[in-house]
C-alpha atoms as a PDB file:
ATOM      1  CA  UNK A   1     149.678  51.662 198.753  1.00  0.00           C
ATOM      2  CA  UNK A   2     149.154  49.478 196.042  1.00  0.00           C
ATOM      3  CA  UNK A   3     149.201  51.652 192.518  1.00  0.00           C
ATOM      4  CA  UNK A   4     146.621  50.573 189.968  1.00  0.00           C
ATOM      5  CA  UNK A   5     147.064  51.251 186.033  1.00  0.00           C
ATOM      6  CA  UNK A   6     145.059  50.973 183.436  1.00  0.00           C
ATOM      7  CA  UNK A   7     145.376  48.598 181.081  1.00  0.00           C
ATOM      8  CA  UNK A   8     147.434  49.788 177.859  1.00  0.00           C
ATOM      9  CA  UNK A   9     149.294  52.466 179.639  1.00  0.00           C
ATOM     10  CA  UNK A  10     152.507  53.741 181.204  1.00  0.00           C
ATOM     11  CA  UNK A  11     153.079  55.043 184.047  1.00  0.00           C
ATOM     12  CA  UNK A  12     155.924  56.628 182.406  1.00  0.00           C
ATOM     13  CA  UNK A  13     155.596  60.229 181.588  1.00  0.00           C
ATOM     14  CA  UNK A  14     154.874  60.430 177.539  1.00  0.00           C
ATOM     15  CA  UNK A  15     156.604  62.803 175.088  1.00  0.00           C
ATOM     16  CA  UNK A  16     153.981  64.987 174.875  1.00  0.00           C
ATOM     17  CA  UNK A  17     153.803  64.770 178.575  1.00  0.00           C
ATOM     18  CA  UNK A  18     157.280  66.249 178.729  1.00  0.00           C
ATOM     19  CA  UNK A  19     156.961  69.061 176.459  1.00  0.00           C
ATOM     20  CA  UNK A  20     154.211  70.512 178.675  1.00  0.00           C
ATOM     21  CA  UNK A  21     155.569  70.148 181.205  1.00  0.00           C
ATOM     22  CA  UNK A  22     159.225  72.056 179.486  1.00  0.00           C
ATOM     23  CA  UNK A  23     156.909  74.711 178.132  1.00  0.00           C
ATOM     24  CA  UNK A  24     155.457  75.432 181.980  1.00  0.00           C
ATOM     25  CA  UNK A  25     159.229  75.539 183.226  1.00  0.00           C
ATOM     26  CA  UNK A  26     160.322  77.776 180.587  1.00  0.00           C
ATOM     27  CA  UNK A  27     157.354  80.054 181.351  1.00  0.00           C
ATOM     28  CA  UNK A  28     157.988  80.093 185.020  1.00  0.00           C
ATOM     29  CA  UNK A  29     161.687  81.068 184.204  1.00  0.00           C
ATOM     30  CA  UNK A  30     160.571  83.722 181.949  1.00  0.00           C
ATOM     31  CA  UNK A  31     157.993  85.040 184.396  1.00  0.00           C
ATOM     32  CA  UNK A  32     161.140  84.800 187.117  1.00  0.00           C
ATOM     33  CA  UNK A  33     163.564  86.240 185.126  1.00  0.00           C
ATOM     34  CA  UNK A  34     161.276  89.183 184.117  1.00  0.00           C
ATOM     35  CA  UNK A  35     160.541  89.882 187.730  1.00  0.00           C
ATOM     36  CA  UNK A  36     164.134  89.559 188.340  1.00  0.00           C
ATOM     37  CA  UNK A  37     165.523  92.236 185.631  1.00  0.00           C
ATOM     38  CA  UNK A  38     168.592  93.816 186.442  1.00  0.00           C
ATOM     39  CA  UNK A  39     169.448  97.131 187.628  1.00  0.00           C
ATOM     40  CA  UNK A  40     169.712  98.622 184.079  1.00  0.00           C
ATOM     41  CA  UNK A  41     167.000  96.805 182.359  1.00  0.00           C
ATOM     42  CA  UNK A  42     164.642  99.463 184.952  1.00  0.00           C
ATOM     43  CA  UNK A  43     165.937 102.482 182.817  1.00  0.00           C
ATOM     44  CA  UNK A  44     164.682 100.369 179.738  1.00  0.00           C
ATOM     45  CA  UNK A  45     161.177  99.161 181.495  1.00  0.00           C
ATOM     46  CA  UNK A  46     160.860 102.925 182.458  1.00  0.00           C
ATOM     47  CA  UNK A  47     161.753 104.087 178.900  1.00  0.00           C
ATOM     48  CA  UNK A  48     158.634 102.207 177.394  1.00  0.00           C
ATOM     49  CA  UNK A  49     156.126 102.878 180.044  1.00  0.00           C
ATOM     50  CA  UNK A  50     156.546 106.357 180.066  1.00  0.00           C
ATOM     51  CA  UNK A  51     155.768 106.339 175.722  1.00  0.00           C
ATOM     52  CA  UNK A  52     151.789 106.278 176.911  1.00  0.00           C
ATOM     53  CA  UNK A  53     152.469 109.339 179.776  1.00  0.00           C
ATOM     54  CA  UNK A  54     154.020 111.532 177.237  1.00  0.00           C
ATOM     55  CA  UNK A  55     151.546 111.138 174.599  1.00  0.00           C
ATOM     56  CA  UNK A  56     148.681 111.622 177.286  1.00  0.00           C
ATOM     57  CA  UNK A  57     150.752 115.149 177.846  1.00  0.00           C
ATOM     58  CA  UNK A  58     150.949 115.984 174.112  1.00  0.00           C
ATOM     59  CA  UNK A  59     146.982 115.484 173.957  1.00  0.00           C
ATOM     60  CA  UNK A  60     146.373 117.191 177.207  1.00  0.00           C
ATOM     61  CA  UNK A  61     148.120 120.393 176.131  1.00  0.00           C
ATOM     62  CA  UNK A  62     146.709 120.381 173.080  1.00  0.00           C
ATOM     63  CA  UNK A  63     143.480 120.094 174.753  1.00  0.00           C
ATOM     64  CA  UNK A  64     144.189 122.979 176.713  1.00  0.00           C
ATOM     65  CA  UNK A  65     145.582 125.435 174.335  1.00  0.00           C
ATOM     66  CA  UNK A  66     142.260 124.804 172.213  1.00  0.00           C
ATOM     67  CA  UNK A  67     140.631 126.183 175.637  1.00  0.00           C
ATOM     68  CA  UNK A  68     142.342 129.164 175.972  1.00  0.00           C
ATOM     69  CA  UNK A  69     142.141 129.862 172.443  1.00  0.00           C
ATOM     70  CA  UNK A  70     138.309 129.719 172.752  1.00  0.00           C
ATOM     71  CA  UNK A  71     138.313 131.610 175.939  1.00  0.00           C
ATOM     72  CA  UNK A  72     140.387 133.934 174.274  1.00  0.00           C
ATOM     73  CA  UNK A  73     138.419 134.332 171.335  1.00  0.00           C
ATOM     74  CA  UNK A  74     135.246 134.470 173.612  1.00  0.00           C
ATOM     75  CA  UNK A  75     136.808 137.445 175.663  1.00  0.00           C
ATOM     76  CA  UNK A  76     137.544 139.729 172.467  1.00  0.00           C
ATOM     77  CA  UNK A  77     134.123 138.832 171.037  1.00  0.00           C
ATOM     78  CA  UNK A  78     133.007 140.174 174.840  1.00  0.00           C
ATOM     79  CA  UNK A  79     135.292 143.577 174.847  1.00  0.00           C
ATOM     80  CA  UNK A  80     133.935 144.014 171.065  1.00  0.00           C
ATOM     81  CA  UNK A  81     129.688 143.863 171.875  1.00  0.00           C
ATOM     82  CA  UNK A  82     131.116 145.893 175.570  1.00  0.00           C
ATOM     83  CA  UNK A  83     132.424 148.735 173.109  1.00  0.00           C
ATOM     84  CA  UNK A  84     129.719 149.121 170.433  1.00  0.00           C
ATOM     85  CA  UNK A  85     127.351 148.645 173.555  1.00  0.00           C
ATOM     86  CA  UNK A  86     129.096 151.418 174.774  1.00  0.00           C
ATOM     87  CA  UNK A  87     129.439 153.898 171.775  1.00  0.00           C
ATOM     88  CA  UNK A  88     125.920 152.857 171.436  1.00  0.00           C
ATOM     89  CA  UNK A  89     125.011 154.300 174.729  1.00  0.00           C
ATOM     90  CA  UNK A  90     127.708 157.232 174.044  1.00  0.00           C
ATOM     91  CA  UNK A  91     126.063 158.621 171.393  1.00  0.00           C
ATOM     92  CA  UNK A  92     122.248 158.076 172.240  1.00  0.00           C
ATOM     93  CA  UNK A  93     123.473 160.307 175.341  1.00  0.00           C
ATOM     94  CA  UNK A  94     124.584 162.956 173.215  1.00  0.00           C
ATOM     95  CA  UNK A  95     121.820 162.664 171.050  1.00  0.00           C
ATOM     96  CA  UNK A  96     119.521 163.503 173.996  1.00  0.00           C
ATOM     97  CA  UNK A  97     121.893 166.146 175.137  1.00  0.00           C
ATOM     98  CA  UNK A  98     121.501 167.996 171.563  1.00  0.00           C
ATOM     99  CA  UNK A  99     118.003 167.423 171.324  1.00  0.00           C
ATOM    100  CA  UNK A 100     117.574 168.527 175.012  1.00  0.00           C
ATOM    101  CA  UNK A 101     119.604 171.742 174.356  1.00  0.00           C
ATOM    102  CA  UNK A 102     118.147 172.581 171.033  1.00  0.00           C
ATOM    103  CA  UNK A 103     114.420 172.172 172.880  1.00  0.00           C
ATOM    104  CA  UNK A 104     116.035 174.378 175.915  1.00  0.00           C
ATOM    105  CA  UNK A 105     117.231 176.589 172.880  1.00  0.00           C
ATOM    106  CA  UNK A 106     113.426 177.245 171.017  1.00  0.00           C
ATOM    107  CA  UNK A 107     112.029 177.771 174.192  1.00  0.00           C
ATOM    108  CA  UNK A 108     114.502 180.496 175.158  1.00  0.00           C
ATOM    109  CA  UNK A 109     114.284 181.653 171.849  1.00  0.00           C
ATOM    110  CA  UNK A 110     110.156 181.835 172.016  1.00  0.00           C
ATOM    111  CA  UNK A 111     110.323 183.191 175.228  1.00  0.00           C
ATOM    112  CA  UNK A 112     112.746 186.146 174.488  1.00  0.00           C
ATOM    113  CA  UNK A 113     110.570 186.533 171.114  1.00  0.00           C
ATOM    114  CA  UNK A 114     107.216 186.663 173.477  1.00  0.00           C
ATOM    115  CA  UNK A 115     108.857 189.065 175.779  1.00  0.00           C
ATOM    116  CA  UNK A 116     109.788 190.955 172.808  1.00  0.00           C
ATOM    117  CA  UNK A 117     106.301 191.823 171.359  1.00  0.00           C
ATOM    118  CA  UNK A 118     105.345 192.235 174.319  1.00  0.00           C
ATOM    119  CA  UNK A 119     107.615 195.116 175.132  1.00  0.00           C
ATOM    120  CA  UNK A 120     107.067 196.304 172.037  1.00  0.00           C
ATOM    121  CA  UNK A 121     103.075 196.059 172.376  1.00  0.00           C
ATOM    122  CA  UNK A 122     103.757 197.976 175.318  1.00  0.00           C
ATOM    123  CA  UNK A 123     105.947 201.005 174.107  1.00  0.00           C
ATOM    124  CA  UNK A 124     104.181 201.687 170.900  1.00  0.00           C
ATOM    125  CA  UNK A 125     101.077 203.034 171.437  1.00  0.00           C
ATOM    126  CA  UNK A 126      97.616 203.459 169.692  1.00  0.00           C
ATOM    127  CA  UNK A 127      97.538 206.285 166.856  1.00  0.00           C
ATOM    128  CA  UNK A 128      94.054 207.540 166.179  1.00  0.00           C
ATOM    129  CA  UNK A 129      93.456 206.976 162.714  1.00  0.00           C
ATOM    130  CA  UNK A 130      93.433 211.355 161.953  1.00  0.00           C
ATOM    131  CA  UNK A 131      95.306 213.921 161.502  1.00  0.00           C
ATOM    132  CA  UNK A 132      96.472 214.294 164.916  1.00  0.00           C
ATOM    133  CA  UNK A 133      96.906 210.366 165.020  1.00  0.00           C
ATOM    134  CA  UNK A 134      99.331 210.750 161.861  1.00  0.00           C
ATOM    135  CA  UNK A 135     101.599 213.659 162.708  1.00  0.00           C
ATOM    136  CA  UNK A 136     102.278 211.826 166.090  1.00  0.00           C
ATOM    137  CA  UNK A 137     102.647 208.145 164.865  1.00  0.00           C
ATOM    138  CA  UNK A 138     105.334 210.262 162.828  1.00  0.00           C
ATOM    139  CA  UNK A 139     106.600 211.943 165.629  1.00  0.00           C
ATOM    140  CA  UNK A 140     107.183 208.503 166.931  1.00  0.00           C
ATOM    141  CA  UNK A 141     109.038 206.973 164.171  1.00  0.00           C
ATOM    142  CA  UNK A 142     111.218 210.094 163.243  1.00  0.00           C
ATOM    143  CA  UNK A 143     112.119 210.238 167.153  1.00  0.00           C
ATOM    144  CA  UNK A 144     113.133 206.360 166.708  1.00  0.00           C
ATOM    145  CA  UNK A 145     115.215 207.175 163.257  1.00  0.00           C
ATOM    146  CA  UNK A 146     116.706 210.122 164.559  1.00  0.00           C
ATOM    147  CA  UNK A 147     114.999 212.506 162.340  1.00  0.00           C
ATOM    148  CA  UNK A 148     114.189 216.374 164.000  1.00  0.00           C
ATOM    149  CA  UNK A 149     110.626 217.867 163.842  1.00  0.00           C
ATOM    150  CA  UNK A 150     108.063 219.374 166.572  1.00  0.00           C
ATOM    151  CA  UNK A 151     103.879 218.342 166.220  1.00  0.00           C
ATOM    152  CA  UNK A 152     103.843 222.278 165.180  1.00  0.00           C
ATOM    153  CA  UNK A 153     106.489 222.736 162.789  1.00  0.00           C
ATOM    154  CA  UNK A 154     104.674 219.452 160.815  1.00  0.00           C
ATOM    155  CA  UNK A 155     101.172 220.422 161.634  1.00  0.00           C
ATOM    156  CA  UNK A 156     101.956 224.341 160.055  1.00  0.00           C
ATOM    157  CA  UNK A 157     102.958 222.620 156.319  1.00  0.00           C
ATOM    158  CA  UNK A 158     100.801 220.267 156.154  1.00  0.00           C
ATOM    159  CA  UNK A 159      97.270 223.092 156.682  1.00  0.00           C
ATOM    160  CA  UNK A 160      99.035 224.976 153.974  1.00  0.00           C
ATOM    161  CA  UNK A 161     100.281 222.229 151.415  1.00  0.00           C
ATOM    162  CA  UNK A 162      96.891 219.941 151.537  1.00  0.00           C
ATOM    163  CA  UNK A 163      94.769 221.355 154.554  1.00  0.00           C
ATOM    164  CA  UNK A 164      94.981 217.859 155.887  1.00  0.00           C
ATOM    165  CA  UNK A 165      93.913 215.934 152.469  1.00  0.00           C
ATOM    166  CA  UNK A 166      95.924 212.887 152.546  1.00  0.00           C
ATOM    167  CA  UNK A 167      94.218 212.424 149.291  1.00  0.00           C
ATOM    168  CA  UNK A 168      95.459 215.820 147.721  1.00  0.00           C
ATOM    169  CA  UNK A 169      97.241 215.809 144.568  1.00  0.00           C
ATOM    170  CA  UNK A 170      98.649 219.088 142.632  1.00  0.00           C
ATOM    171  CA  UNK A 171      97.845 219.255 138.619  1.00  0.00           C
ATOM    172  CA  UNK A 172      98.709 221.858 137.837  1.00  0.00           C
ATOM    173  CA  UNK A 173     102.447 223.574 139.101  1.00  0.00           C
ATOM    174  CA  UNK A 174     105.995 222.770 137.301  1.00  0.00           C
ATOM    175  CA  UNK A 175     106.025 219.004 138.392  1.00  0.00           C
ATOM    176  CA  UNK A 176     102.854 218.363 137.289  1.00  0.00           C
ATOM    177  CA  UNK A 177     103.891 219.182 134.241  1.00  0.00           C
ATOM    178  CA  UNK A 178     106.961 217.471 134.366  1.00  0.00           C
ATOM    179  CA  UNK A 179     104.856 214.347 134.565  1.00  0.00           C
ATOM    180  CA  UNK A 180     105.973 214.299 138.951  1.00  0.00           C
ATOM    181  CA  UNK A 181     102.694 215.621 140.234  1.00  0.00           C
ATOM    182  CA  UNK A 182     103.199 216.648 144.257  1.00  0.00           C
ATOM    183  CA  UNK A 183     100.905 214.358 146.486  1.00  0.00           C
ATOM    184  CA  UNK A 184      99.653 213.838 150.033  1.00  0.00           C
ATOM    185  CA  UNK A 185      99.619 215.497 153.062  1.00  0.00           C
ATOM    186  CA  UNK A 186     103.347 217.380 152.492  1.00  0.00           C
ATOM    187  CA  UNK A 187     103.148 217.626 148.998  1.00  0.00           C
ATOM    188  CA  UNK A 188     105.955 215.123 147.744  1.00  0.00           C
ATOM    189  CA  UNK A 189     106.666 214.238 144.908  1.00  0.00           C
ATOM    190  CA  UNK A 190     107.451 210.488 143.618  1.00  0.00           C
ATOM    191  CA  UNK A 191     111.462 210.654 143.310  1.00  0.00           C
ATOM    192  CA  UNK A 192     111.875 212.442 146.806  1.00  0.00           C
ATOM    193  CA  UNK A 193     109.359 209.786 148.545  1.00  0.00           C
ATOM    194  CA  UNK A 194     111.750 207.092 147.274  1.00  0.00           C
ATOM    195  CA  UNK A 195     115.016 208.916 147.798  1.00  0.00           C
ATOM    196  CA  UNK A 196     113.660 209.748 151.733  1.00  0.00           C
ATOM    197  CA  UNK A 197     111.499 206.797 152.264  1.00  0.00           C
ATOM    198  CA  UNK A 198     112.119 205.672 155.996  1.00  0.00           C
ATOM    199  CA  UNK A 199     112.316 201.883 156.273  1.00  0.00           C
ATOM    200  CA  UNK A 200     109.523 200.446 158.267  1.00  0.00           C
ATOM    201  CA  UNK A 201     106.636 202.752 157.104  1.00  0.00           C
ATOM    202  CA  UNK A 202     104.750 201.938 153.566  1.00  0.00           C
ATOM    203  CA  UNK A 203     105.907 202.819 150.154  1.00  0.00           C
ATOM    204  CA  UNK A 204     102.712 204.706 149.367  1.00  0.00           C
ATOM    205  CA  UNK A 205     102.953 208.259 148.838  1.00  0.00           C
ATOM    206  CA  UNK A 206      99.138 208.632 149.622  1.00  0.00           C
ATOM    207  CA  UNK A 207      99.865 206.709 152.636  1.00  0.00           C
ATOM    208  CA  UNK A 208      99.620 209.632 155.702  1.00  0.00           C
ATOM    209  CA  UNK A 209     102.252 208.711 158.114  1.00  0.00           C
ATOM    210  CA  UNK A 210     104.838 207.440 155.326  1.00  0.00           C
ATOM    211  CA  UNK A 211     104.247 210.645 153.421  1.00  0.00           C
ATOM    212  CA  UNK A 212     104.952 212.775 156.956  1.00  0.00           C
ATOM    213  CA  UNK A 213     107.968 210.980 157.460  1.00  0.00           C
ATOM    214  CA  UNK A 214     109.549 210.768 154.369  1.00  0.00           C
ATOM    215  CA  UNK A 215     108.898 214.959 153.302  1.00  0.00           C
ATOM    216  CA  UNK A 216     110.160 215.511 157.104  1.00  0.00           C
ATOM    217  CA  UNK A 217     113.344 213.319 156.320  1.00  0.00           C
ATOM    218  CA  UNK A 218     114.228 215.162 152.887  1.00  0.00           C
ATOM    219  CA  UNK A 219     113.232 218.631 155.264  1.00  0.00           C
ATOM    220  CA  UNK A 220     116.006 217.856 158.169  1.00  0.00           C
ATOM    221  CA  UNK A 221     118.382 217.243 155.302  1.00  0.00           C
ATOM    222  CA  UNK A 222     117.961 220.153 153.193  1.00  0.00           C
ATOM    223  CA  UNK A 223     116.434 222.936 155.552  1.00  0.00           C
ATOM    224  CA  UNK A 224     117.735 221.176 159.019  1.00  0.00           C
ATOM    225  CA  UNK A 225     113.758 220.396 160.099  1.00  0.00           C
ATOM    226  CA  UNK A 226     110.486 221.115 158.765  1.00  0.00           C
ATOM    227  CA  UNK A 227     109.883 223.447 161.438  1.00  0.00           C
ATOM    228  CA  UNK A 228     112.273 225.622 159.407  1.00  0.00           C
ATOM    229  CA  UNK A 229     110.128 225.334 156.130  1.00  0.00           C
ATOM    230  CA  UNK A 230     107.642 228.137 155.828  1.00  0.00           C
ATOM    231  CA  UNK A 231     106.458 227.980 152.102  1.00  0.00           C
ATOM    232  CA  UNK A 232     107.250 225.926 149.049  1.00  0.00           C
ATOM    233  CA  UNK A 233     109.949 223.197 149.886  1.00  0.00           C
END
């Protein structure tokens, strides 16, 4: 085959030429000799590759201790709203429990009260607003205090002290004129009503029943009863 040229040139490989083609060999025997490393030069080529792998590890476990922090901040927020909710719940329950047991309490408390008055409504009976109605109303309050007396024995001293004047006041014997006139149905005068006064009848000496029990009560003591007394006491 016949070769052609151009006019003005070689066919000789230039400088320039050469260096190229120098670089591309030395290239090739770098690329050769890297993929032909000895034995040792692996521990080296290992060495730097694994830089990146430990620094992913370092980031990773950072990564994951910041997680379980949070998760472990997140889990004693939890227990704390799980306890107050709790307590919470703990006392509302006893709250209800007093309240229930203080309502349980009034009503007990009213119905006892109820029964009560009504026991009482039913054991004290109706006095006739009289004479007779007064010397037992008495009857029923000295048997309650303990104080002795028969319907008779009380009926005799009152006929002769007022003949039955609740109203009746003496003027004119030794404590009227010691200023301690004797009044009411028994005659008594002011210092003995308030020594013997029983507790649950009136402080009135005019008052009928109070006057009964009261000159009955200073009777038991100093005669034993009033159906002992048979004049002046």
């Amino acid at each position: 085959m016949t070769e052609t040229t151009t006019p003005g040139h070689s066919r000789r490989l230039t400088k320039a030429h050469k260096l190229s083609v120098a670089g591309v060999a030395t290239l090739g025997a770098a690329a050769l000799a890297f993929s032909l490393v000895p034995a040792n030069a692996a521990e080296t080529q290992t060495v730097v590759a694994a830089a990146p792998v430990a620094w992913s590890k370092v980031v990773d476990g950072a990564q994951t201790q910041a997680v379980q922090q949070h998760l472990t901040v997140q889990q004693v927020v939890a227990d704390q709203q799980a306890k107050v909710a709790k307590d919470a719940k703990a006392a509302q329950a006893a709250k209800d429990a007093a309240a229930k047991a203080k309502a349980e309490a009034d009503a007990k408390k009213d119905r006892e009260q109820k029964a009560a008055a009504s026991r009482s409504a039913t054991r004290t009976p109706v006095f006739a607003n009289n004479l007779d109605g007064w010397i037992k109303e008495a009857l029923f309050i000295m048997k309650r205090e303990g104080i002795p007396g028969t319907y008779a024995g009380i009926h005799k001293n009152i006929m002769r002290e007022s003949s039955g004047n609740p109203m009746a006041i003496n003027n004119w014997d030794i404590n009227a004129q010691n200023g301690i006139p004797s009044k009411g149905l028994l005659q008594v005068i002011a210092p003995t009503f308030k020594a013997y006064h029983v507790k649950g009848t009136k402080f009135d000496l005019y008052d009928p029943v109070a006057n009964i029990v009261a000159a009955c009560n200073y009777a038991a003591d100093r005669y034993g009863s009033m159906d002992n007394v048979n004049s002046a006491y």
